[in-house]
Protein backbone atom coordinates (compact mmCIF):
# COMPACT_ATOMS: atom_id res chain seq x y z
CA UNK A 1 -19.82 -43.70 10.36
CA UNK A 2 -15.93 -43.88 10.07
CA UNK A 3 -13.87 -42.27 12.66
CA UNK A 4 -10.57 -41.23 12.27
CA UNK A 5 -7.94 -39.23 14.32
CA UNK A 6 -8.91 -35.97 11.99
CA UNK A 7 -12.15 -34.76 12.62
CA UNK A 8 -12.51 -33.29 9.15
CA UNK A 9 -10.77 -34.39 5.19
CA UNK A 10 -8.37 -31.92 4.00
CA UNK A 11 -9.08 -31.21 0.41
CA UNK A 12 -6.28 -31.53 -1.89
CA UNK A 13 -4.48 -28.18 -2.84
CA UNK A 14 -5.93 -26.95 -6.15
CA UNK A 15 -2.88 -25.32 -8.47
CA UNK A 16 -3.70 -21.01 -8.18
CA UNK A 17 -5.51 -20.14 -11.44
CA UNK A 18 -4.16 -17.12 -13.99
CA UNK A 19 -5.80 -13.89 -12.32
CA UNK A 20 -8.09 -11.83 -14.19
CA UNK A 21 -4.93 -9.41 -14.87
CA UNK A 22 -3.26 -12.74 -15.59
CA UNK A 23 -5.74 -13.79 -18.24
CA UNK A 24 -5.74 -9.86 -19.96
CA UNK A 25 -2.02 -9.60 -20.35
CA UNK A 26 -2.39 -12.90 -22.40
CA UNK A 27 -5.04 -11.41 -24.49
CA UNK A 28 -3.25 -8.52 -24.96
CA UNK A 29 -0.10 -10.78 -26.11
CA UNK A 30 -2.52 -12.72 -28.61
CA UNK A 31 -3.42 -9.64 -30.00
CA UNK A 32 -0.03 -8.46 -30.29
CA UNK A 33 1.52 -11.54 -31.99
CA UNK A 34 -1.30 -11.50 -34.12
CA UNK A 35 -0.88 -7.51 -35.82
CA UNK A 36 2.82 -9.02 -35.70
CA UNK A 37 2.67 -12.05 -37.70
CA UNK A 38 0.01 -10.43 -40.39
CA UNK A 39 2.35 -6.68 -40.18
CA UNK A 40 5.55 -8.47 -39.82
CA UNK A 41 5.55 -12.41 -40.52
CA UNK A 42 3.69 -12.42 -43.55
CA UNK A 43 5.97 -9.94 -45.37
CA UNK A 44 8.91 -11.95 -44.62
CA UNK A 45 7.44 -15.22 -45.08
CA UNK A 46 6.48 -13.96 -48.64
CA UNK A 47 10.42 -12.56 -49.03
CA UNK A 48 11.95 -15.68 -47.61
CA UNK A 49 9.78 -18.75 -47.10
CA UNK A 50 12.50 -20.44 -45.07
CA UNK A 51 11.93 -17.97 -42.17
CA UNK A 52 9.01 -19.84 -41.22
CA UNK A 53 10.43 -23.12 -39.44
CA UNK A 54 11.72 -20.42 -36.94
CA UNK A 55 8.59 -18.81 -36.47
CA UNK A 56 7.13 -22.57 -35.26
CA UNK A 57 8.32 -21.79 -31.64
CA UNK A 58 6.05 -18.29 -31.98
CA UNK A 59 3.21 -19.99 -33.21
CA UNK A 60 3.58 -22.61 -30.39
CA UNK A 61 3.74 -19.55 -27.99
CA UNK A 62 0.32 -17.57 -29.73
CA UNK A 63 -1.28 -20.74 -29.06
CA UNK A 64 -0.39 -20.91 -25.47
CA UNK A 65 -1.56 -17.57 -25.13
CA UNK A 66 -4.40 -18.11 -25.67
CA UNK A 67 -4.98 -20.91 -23.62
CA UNK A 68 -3.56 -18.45 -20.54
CA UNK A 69 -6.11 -15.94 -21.80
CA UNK A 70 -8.68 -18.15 -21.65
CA UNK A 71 -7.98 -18.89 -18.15
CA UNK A 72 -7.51 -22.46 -18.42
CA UNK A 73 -3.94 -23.02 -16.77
CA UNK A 74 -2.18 -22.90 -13.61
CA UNK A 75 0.31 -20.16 -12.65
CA UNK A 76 3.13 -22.27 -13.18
CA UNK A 77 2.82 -22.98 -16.11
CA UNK A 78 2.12 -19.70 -17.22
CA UNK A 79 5.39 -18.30 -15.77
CA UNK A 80 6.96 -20.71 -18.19
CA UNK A 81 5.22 -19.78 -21.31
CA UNK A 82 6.08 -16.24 -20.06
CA UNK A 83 10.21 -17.28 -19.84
CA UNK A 84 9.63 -18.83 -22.99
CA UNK A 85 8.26 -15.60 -24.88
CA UNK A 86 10.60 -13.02 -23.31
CA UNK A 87 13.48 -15.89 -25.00
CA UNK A 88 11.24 -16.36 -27.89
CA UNK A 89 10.67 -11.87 -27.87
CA UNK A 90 14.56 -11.84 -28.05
CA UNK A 91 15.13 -14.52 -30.54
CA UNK A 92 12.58 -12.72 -33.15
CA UNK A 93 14.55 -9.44 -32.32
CA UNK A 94 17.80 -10.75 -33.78
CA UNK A 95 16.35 -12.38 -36.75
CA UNK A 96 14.80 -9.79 -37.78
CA UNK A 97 18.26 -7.61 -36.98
CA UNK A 98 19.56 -10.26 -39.47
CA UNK A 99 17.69 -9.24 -42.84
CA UNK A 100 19.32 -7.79 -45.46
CA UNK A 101 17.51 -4.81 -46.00
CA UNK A 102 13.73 -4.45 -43.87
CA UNK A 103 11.85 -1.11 -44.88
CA UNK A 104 11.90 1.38 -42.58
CA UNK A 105 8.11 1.02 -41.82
CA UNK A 106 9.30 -2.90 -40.81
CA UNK A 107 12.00 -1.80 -38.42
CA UNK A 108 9.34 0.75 -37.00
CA UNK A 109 6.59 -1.82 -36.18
CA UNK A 110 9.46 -4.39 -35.01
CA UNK A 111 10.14 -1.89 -32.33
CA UNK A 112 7.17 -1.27 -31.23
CA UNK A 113 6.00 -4.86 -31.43
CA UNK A 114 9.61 -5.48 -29.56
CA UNK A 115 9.08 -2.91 -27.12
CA UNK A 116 5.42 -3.76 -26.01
CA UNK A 117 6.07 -7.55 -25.95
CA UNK A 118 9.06 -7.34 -24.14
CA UNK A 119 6.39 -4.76 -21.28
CA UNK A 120 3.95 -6.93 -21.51
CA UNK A 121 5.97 -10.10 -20.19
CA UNK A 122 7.82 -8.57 -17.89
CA UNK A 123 4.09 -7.23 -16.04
CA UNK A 124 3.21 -10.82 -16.75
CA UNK A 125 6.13 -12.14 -14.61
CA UNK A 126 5.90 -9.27 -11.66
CA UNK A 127 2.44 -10.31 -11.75
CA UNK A 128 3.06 -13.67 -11.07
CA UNK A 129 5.71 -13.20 -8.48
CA UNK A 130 3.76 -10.73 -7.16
CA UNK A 131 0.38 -13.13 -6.57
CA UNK A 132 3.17 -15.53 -6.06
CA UNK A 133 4.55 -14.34 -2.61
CA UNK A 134 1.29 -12.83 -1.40
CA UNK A 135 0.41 -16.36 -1.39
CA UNK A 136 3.49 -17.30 0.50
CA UNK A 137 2.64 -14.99 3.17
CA UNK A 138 -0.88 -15.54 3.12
CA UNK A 139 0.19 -19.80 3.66
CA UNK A 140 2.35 -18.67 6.74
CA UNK A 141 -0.12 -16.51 8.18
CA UNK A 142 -2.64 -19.25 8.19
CA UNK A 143 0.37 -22.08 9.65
CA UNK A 144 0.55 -19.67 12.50
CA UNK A 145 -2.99 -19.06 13.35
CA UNK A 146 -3.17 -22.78 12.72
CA UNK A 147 -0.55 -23.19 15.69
CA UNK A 148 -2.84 -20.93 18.14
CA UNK A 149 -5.48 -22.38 17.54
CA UNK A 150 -4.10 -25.57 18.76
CA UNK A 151 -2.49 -24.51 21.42
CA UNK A 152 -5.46 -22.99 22.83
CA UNK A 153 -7.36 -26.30 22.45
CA UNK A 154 -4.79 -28.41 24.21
CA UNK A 155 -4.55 -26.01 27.28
């Protein structure tokens, strides 16, 4: 049996996981984008096909959602998809602002799709930072009563 100076292998640090919250927010996003693009994207896709090379960069997003709903990525890199939808959230915004004439029943659901994308990233993110710095603490707490421990041990 091998000896070495540490009497037990520390495991290496597995990247935090989407919560459960994490993972609904997500699903709630898909399902957003998705009333969007058939309320919102098809309509204007029909009206002016060239609007859909800048819808690429949403689709890219919808399908990271739903790998973040699915629960199948790290917390990191969810905090980036997140940045990138609250940029991606405003960037839809102003081309939409930019049509010529949208009904009034588009500039109602734009709103609201607007409005409840732009809540649900922004609980995304606080969520994040949130799980973020209780893990912080959580790492410091456990340094310290690391530091006891030995001390009591050497004494």
């Amino acid at each position: 049996m091998p000896t070495s100076s540490h009497p037990h292998l520390h495991p290496q640090p597995a990247f935090p996981k989407l919560s459960r919250l994490g993972r609904t927010l997500a699903g709630a996003q898909v399902l957003k984008e998705t009333l969007s693009m058939v309320f919102l994207g098809l309509p204007l896709i029909k009206e002016v096909p060239l609007i859909l090379l800048s819808a690429l960069p949403g689709v890219a997003l919808y399908l990271l959602h739903w790998h973040l709903a699915l629960g199948r990525a790290g917390r990191v890199f969810a905090t980036a998809v997140w940045v990138f939808t609250f940029v991606d959230e405003l960037w839809g915004l102003f081309l939409f602002e930019e049509l010529n004439s949208p009904t009034r029943g588009q500039v109602r659901m734009l709103h609201w799709s607007y409005f409840l994308g732009l809540g649900i990233i922004l609980l995304a993110l606080g969520e994040l930072a949130w799980r973020w710095q209780a893990r912080r603490v959580k790492a410091r707490r456990n340094v310290h009563h690391q530091a006891l421990l030995g001390a009591r041990q050497r004494r």
